[in-house]
C-alpha atoms as a PDB file:
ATOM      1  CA  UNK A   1     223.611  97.134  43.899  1.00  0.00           C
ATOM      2  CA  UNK A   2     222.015  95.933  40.776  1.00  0.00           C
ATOM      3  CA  UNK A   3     218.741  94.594  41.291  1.00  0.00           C
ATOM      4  CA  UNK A   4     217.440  94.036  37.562  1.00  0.00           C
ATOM      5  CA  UNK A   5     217.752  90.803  35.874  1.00  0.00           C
ATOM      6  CA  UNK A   6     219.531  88.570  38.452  1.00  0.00           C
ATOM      7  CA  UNK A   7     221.471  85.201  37.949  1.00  0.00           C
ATOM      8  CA  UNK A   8     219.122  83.424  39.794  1.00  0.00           C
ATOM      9  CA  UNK A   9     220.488  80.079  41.614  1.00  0.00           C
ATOM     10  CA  UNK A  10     217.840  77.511  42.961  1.00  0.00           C
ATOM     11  CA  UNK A  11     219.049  75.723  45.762  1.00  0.00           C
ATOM     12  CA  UNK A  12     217.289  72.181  46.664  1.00  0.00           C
ATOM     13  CA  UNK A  13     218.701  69.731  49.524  1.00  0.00           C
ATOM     14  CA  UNK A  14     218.334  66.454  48.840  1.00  0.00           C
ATOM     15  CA  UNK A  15     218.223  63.495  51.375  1.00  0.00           C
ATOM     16  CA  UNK A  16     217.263  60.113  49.594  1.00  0.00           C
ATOM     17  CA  UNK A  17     215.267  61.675  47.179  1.00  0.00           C
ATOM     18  CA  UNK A  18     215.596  59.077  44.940  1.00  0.00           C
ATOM     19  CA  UNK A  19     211.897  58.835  43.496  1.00  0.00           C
ATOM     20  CA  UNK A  20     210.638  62.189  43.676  1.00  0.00           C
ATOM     21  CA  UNK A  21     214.087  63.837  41.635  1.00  0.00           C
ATOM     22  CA  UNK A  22     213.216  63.619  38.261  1.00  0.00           C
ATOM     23  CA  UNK A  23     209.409  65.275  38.663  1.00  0.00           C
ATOM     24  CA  UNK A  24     210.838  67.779  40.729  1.00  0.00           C
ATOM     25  CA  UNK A  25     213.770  68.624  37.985  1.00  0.00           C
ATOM     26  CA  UNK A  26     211.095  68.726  35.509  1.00  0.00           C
ATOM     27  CA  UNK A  27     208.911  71.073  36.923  1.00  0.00           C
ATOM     28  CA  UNK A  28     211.584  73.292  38.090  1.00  0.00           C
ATOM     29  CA  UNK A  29     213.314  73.337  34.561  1.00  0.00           C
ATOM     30  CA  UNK A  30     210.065  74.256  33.266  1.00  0.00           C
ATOM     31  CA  UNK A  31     210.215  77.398  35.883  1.00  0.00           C
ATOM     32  CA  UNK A  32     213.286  78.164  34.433  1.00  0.00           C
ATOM     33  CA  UNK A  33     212.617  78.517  31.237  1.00  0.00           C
ATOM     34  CA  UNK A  34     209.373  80.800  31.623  1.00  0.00           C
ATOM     35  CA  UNK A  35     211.191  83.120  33.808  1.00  0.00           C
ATOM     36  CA  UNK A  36     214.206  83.250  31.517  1.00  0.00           C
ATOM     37  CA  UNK A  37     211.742  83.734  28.286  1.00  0.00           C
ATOM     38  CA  UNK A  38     210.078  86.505  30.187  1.00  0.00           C
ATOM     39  CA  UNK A  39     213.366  87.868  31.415  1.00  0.00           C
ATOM     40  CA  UNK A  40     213.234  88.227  34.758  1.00  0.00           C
ATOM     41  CA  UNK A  41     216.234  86.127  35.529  1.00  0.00           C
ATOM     42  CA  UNK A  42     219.635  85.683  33.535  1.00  0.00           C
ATOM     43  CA  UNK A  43     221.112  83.350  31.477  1.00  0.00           C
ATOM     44  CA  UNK A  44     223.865  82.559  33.579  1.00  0.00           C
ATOM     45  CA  UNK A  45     221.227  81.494  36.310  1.00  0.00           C
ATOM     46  CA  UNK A  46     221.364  76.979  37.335  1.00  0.00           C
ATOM     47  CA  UNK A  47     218.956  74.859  39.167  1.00  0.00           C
ATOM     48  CA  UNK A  48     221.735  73.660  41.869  1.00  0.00           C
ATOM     49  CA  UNK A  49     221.002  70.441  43.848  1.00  0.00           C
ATOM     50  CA  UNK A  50     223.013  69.632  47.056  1.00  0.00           C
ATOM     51  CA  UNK A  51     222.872  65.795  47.748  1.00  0.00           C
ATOM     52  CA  UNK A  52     223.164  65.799  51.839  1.00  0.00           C
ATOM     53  CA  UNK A  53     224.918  62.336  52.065  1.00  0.00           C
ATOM     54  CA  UNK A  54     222.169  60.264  50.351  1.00  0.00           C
ATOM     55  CA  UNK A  55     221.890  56.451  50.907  1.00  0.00           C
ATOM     56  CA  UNK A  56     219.989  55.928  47.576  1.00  0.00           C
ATOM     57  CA  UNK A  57     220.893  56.943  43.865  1.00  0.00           C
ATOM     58  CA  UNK A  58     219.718  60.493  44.891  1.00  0.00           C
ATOM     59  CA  UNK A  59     223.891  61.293  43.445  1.00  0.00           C
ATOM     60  CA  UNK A  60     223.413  59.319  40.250  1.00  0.00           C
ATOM     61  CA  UNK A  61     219.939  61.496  39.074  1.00  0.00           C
ATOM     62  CA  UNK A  62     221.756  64.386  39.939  1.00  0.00           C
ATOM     63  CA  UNK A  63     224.575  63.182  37.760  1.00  0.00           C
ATOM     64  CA  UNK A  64     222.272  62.181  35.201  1.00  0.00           C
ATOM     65  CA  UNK A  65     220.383  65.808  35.085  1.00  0.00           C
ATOM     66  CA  UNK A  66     223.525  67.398  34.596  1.00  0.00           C
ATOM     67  CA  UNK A  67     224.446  65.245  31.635  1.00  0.00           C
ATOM     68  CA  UNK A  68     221.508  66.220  29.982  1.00  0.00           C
ATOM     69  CA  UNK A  69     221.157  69.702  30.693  1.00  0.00           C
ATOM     70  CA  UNK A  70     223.612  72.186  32.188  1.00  0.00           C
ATOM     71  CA  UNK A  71     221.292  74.357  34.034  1.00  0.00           C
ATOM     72  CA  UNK A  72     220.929  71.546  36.529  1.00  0.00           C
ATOM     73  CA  UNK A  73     223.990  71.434  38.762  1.00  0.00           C
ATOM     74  CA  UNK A  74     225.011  69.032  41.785  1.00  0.00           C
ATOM     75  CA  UNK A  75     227.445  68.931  44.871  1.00  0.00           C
ATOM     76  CA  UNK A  76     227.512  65.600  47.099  1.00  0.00           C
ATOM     77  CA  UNK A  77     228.274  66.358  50.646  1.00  0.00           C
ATOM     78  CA  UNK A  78     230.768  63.595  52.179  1.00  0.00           C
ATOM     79  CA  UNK A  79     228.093  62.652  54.759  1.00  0.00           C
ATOM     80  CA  UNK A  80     224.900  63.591  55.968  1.00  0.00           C
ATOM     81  CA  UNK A  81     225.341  66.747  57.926  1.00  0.00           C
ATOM     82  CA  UNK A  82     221.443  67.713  57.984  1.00  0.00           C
ATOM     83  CA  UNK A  83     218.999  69.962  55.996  1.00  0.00           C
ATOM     84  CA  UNK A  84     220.205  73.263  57.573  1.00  0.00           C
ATOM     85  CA  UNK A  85     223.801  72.821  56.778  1.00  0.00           C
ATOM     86  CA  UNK A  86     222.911  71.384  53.447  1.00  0.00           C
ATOM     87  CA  UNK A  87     220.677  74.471  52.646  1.00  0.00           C
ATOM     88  CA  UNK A  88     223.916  76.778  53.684  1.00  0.00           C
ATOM     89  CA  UNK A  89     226.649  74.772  51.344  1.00  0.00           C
ATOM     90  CA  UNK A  90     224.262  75.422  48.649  1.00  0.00           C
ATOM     91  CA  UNK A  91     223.401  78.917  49.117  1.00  0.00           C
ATOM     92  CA  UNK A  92     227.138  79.600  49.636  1.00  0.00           C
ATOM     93  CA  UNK A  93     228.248  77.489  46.063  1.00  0.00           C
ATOM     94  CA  UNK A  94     225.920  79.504  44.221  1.00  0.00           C
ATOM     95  CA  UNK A  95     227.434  83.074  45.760  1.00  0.00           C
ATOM     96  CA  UNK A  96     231.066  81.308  44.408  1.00  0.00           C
ATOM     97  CA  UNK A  97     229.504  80.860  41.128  1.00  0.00           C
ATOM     98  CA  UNK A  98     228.289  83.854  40.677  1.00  0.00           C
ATOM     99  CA  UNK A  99     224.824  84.080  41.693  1.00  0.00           C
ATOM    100  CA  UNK A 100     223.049  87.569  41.652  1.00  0.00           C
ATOM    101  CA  UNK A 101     220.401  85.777  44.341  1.00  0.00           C
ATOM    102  CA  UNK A 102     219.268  82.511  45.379  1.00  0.00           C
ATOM    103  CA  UNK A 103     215.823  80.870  46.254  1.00  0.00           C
ATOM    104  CA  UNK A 104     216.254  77.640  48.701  1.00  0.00           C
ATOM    105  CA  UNK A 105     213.346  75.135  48.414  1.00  0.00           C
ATOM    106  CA  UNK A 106     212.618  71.497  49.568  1.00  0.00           C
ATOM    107  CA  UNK A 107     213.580  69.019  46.587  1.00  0.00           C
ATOM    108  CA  UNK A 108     209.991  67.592  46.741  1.00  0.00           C
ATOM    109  CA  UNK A 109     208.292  70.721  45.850  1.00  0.00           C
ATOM    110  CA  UNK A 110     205.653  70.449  48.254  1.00  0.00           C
ATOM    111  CA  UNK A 111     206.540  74.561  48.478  1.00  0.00           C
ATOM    112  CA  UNK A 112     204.516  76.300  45.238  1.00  0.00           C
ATOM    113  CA  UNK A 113     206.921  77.125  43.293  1.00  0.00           C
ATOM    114  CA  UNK A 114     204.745  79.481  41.409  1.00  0.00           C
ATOM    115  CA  UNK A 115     205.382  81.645  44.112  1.00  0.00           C
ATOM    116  CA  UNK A 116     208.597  82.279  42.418  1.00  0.00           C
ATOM    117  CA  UNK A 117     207.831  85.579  40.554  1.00  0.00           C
ATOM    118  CA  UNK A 118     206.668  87.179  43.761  1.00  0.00           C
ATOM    119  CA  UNK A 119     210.018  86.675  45.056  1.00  0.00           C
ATOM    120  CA  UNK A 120     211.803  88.224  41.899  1.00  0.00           C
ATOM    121  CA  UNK A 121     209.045  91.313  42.282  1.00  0.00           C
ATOM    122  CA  UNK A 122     210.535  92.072  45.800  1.00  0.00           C
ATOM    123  CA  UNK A 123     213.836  91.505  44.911  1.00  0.00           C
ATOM    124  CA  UNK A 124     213.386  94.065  41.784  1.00  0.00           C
ATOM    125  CA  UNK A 125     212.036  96.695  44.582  1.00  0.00           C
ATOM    126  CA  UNK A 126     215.003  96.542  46.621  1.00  0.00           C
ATOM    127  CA  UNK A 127     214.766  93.322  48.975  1.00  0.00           C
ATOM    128  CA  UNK A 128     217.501  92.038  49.939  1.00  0.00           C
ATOM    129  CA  UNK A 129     215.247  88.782  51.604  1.00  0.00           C
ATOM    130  CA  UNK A 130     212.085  87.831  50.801  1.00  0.00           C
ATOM    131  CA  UNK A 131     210.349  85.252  53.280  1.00  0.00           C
ATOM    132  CA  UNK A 132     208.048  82.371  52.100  1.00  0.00           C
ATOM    133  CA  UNK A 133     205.233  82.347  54.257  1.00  0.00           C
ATOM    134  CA  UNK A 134     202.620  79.310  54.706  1.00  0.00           C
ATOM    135  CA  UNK A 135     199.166  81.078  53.964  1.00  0.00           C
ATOM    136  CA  UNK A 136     198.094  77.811  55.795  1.00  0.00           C
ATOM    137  CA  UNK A 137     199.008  74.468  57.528  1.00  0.00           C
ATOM    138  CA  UNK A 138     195.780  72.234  56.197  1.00  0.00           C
ATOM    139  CA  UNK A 139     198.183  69.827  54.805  1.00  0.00           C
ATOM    140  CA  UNK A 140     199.714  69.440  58.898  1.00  0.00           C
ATOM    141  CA  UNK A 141     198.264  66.594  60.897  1.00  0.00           C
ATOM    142  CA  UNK A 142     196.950  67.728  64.359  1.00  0.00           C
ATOM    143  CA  UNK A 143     200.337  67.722  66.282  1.00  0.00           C
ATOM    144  CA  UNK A 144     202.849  69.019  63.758  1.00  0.00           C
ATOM    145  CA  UNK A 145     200.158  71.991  63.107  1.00  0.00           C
ATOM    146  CA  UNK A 146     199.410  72.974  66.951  1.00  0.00           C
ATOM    147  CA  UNK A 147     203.355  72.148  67.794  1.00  0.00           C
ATOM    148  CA  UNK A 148     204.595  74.324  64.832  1.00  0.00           C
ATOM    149  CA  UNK A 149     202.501  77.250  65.935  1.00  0.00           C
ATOM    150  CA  UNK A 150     203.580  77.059  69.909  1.00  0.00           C
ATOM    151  CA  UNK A 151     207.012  76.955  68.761  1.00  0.00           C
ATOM    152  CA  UNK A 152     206.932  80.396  66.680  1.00  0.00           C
ATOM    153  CA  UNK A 153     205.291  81.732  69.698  1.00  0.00           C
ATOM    154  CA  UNK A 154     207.678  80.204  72.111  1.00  0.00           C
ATOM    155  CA  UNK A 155     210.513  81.815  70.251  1.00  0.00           C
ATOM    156  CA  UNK A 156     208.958  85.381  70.341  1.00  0.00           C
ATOM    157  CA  UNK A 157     208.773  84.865  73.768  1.00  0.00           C
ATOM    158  CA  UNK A 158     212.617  83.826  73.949  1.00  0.00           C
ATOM    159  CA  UNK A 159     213.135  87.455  72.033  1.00  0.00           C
ATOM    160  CA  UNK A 160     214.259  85.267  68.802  1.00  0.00           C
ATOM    161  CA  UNK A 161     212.803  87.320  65.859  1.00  0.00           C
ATOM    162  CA  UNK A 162     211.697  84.225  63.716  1.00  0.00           C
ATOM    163  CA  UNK A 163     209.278  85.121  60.858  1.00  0.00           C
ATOM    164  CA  UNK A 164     205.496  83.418  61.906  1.00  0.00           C
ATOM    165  CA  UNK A 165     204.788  80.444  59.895  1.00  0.00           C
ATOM    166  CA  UNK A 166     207.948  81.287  57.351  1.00  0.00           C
ATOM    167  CA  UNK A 167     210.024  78.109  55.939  1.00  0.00           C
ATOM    168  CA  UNK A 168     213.232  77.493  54.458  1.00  0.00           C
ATOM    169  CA  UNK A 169     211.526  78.565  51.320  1.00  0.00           C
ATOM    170  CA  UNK A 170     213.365  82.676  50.422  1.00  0.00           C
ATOM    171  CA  UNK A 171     215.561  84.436  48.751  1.00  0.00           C
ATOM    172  CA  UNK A 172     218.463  85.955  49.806  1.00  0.00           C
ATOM    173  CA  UNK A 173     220.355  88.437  47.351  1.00  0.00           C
ATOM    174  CA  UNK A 174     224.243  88.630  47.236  1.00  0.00           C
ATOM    175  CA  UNK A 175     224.701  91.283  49.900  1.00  0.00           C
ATOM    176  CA  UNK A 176     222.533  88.909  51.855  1.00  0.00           C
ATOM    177  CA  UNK A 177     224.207  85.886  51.126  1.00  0.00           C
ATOM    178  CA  UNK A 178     227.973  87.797  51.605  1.00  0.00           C
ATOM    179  CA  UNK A 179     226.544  88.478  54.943  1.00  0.00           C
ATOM    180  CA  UNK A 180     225.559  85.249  55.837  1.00  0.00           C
ATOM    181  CA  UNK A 181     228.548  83.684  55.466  1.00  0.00           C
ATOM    182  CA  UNK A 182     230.239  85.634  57.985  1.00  0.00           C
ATOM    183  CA  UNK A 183     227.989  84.031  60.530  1.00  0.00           C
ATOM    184  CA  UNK A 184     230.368  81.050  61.750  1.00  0.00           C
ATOM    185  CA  UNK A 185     228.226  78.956  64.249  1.00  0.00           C
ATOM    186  CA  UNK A 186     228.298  75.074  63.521  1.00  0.00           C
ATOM    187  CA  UNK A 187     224.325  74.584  65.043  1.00  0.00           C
ATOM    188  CA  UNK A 188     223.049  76.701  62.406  1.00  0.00           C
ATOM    189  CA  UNK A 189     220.075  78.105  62.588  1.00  0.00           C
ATOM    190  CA  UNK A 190     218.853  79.446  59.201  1.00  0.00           C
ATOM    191  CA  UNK A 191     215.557  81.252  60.003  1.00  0.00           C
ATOM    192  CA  UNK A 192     216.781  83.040  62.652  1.00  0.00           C
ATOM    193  CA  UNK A 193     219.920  84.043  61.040  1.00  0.00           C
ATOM    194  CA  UNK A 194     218.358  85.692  58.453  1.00  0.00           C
ATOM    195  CA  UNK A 195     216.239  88.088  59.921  1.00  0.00           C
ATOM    196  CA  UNK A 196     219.031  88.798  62.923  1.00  0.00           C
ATOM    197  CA  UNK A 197     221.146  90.587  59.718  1.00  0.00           C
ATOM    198  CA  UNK A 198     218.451  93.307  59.834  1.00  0.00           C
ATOM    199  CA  UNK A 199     218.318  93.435  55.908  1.00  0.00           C
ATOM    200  CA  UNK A 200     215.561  95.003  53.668  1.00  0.00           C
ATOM    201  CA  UNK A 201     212.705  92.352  53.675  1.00  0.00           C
ATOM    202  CA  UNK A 202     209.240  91.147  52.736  1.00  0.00           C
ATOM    203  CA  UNK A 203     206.843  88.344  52.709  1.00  0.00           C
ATOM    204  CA  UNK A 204     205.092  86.127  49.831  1.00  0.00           C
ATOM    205  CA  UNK A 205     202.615  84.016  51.371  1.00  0.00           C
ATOM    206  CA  UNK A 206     202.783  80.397  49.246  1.00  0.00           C
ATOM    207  CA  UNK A 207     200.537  77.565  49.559  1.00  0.00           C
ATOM    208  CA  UNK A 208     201.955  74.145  50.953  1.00  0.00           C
ATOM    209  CA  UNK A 209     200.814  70.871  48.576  1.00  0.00           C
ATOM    210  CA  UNK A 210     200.954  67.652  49.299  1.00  0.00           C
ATOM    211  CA  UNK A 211     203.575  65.210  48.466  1.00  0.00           C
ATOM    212  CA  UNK A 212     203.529  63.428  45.569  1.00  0.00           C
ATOM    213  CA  UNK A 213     205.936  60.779  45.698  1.00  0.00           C
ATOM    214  CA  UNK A 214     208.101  59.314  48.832  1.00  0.00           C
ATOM    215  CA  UNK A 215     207.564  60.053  51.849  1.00  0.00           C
ATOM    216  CA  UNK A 216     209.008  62.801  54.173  1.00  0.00           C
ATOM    217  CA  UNK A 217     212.506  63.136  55.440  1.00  0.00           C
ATOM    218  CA  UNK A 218     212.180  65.556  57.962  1.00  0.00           C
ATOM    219  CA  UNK A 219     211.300  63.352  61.241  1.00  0.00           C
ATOM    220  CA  UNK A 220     210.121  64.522  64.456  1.00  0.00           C
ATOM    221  CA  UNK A 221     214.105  63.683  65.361  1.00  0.00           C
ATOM    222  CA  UNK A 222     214.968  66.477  63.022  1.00  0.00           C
ATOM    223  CA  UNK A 223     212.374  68.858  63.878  1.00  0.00           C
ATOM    224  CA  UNK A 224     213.071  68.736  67.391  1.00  0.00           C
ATOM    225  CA  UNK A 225     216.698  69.254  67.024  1.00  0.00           C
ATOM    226  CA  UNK A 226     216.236  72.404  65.162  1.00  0.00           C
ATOM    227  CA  UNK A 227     213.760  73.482  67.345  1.00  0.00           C
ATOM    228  CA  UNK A 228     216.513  73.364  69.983  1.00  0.00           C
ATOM    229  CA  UNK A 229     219.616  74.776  67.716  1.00  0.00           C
ATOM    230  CA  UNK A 230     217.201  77.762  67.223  1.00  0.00           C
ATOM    231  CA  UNK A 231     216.586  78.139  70.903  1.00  0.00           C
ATOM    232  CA  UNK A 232     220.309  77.556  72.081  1.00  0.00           C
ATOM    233  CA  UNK A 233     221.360  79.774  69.116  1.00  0.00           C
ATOM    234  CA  UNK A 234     219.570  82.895  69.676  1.00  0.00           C
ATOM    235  CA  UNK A 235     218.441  83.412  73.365  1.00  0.00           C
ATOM    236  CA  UNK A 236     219.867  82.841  77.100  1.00  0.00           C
ATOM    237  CA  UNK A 237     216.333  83.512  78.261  1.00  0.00           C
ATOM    238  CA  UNK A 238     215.965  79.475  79.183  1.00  0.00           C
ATOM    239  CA  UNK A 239     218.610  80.136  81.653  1.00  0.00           C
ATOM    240  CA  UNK A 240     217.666  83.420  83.382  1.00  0.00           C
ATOM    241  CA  UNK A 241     213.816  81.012  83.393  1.00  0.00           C
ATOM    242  CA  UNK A 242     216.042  78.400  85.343  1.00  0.00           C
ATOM    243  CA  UNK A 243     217.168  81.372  87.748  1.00  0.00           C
ATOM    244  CA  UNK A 244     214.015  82.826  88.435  1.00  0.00           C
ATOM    245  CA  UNK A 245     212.434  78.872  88.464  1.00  0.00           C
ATOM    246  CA  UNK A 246     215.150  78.558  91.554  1.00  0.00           C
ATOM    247  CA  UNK A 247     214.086  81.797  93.161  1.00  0.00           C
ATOM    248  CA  UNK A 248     210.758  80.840  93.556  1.00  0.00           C
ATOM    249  CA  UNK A 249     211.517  77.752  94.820  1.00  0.00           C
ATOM    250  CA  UNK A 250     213.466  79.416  97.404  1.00  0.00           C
ATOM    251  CA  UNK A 251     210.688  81.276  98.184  1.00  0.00           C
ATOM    252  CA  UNK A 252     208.548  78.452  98.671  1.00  0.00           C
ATOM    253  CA  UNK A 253     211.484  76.740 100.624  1.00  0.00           C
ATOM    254  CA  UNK A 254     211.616  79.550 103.267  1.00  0.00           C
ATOM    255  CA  UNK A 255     207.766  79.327 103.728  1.00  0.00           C
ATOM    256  CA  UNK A 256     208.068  75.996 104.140  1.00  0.00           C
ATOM    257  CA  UNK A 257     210.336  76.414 107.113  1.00  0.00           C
ATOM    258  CA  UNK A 258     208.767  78.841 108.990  1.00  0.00           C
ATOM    259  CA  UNK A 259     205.659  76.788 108.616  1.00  0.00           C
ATOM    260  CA  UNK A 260     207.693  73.603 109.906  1.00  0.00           C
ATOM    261  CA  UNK A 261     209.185  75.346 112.507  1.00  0.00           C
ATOM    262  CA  UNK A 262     205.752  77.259 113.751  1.00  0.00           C
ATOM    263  CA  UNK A 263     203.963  73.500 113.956  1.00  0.00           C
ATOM    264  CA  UNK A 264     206.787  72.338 115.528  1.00  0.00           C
ATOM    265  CA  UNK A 265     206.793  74.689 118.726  1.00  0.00           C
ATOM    266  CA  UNK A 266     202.924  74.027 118.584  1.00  0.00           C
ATOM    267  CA  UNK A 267     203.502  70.412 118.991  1.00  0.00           C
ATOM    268  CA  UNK A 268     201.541  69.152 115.686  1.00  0.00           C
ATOM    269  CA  UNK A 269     204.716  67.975 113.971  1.00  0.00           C
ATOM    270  CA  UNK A 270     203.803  64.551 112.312  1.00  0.00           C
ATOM    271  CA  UNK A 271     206.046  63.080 110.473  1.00  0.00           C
ATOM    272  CA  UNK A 272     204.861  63.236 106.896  1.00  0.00           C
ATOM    273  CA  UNK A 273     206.047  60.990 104.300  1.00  0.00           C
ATOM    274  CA  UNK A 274     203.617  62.618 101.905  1.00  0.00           C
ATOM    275  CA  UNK A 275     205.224  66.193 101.710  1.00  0.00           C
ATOM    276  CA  UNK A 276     208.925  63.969 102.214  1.00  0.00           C
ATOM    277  CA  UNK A 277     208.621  62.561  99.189  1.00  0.00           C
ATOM    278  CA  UNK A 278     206.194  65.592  97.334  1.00  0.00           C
ATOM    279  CA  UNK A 279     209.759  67.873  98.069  1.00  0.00           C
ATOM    280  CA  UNK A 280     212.433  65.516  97.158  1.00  0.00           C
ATOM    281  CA  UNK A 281     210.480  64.865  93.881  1.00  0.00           C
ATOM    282  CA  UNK A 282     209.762  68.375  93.433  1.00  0.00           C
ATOM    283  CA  UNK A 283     213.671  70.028  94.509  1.00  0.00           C
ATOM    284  CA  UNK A 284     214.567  66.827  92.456  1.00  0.00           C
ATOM    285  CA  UNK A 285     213.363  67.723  88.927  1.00  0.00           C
ATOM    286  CA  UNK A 286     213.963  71.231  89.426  1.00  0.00           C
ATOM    287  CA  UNK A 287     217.793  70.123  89.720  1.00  0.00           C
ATOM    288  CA  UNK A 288     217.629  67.934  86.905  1.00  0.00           C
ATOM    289  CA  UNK A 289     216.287  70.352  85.016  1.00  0.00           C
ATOM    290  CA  UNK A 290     218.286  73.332  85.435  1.00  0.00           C
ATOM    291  CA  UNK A 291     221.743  71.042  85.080  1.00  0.00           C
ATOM    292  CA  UNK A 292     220.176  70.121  81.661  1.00  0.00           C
ATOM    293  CA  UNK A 293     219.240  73.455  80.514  1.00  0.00           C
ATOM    294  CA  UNK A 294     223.215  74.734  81.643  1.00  0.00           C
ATOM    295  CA  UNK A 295     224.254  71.715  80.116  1.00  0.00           C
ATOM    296  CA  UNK A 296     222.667  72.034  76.641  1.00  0.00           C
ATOM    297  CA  UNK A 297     224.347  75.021  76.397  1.00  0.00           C
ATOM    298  CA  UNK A 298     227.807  73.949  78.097  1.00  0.00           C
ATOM    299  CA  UNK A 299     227.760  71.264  75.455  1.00  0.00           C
ATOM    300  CA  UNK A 300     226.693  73.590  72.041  1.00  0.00           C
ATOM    301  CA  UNK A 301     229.653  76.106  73.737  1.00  0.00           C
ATOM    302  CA  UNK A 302     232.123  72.959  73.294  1.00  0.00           C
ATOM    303  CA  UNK A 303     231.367  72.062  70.376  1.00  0.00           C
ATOM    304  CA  UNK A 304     231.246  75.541  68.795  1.00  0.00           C
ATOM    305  CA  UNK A 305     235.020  76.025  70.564  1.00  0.00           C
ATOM    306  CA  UNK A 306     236.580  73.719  68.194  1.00  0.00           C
ATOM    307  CA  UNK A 307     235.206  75.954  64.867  1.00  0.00           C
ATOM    308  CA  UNK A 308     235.606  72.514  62.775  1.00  0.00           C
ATOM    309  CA  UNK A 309     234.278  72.584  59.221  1.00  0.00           C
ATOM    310  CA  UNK A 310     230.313  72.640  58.633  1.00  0.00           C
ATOM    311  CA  UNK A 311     230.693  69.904  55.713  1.00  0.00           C
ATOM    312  CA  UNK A 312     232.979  69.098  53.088  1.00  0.00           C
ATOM    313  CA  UNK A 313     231.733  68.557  49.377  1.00  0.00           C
ATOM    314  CA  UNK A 314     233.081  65.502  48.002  1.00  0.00           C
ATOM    315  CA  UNK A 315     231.594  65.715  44.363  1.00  0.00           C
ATOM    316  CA  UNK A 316     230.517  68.413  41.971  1.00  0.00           C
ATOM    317  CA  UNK A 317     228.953  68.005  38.566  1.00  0.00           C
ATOM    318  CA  UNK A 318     231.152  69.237  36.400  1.00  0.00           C
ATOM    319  CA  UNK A 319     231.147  70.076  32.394  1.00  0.00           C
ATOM    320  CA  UNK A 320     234.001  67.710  31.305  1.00  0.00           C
END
């Protein structure tokens, strides 16, 4: 495989990103052309922008970009099918087009993008991913920092081999990307996709800047959910938890009894309406719980039965 002077595609997902578009363009165009004066990507390389079923004119700056320069390129998803699939329709245009390797970033650039070269360095040596990785989470308020870092370490504990503090901020080169699109899950779990196609890899630790105009898209809604696609996606573990959850409650269950049962024959039974109530509660949740946990997974097993399409593009900027 060729890795010298790639046709490099950046992908960006864009959600209502109305105000924040045409900064963003502008400092990624001006990327583009100091990496393509200092040749280390091609000519044939585009800025590509997937609009994720905006409500605003997020379409009509798109449109406008590509009017005025070709490099920038757009496809319009027919709804809003979230960041993860939007991130994949890109990645998977670019391969069509022709790309030699693609970078995904976040539209508002809060990712440094001068941590661009670094990728094209490990590319040149052979990677066939290179991981952006947060040197720090200063810019996090209190709860998305400490939730952020218990979730990396609650997947490691699931056995899901997630990349610590990594984003949707790499590259993936055209074996990579080939590779990906064999995977044909609809709950797609990017970031632990990548690393479970066991490909030659590195890290280039970025810094994280604040946002300069709009406000974030990503809610705790959206975090959570992909929190949960990555733990239904890549580990039963939750399940063989709710197993040996029941065990031990069994456990307890049979002391319990013999306890009972030894008061009883020693005449100190007193009706209790304390430990009544402390073991219906208890036996309760435990129920409720595990039917959940099944049922998350019942339900992602449906859904994933009836292999519908991810997303259908209903627009592309074109050069007519």
């Amino acid at each position: 495989m060729n890795y010298g002077i790639p046709n490099l595609y950046f992908v960006l997902p864009c959600y209502n990103e109305e105000e924040i578009l045409r900064q963003s363009a502008d400092r990624m165009l001006g990327l583009y052309h100091r990496l393509r004066d200092e040749s280390q990507i091609g000519e044939e390389s585009r800025i590509l922008f997937v609009d994720d079923g905006s409500k605003d004119k997020t379409w009509d700056s798109i449109c406008e970009l590509h009017g005025e320069d070709p490099v920038f390129h757009g496809i319009r998803l027919s709804r809003n099918k979230g960041h993860q699939t939007a991130i994949f329709s890109g990645m998977m245009r670019g391969l069509e087009m022709g790309a030699d390797c693609v970078i995904t970033i976040d539209a508002d650039l809060q990712q440094d993008i001068e941590a661009v070269p670094g990728f094209l360095e490990k590319y040149r040596n052979g990677c066939d991913v290179v991981y952006g990785v947060r040197d720090s989470r200063d810019t996090d308020g209190v709860f998305k920092k400490t939730s952020a870092t218990a979730y990396y370490k609650f997947m490691k504990l699931l056995g899901c081999n997630v990349i610590a503090q990594s984003a949707d901020y790499r590259l993936l080169s055209k074996k990579a990307l080939k590779a990906l699109s064999c995977y044909k899950e609809s709950n797609l779990f990017i970031r632990g996709i990548v690393p479970d196609m066991g490909f030659k890899s590195d890290i280039v630790n970025f810094h994280v800047s604040a946002r300069e105009a709009g406000a974030s898209k990503y809610t705790l809604k959206k975090m959570v959910n992909l929190a949960l696609d990555g733990i239904a996606s890549f580990s039963i573990r939750p399940i063989r938890f709710v197993v040996l959850l029941g065990a031990i409650v069994f456990v307890i269950s049979i002391v319990m009894m013999i306890a009972t049962l030894i008061d009883h024959f020693r005449g100190l039974t007193v009706p209790g309406w304390s430990t009544l109530s402390i073991s219906i509660w208890f036996l309760g949740s435990v129920q409720l719980m595990s039917i959940g946990i099944v049922g998350e997974y019942v339900g992602r097993t449906y859904m994933e039965s009836k292999s519908r399409p991810r997303y259908f593009i209903s627009e592309e900027t074109t050069d007519d």
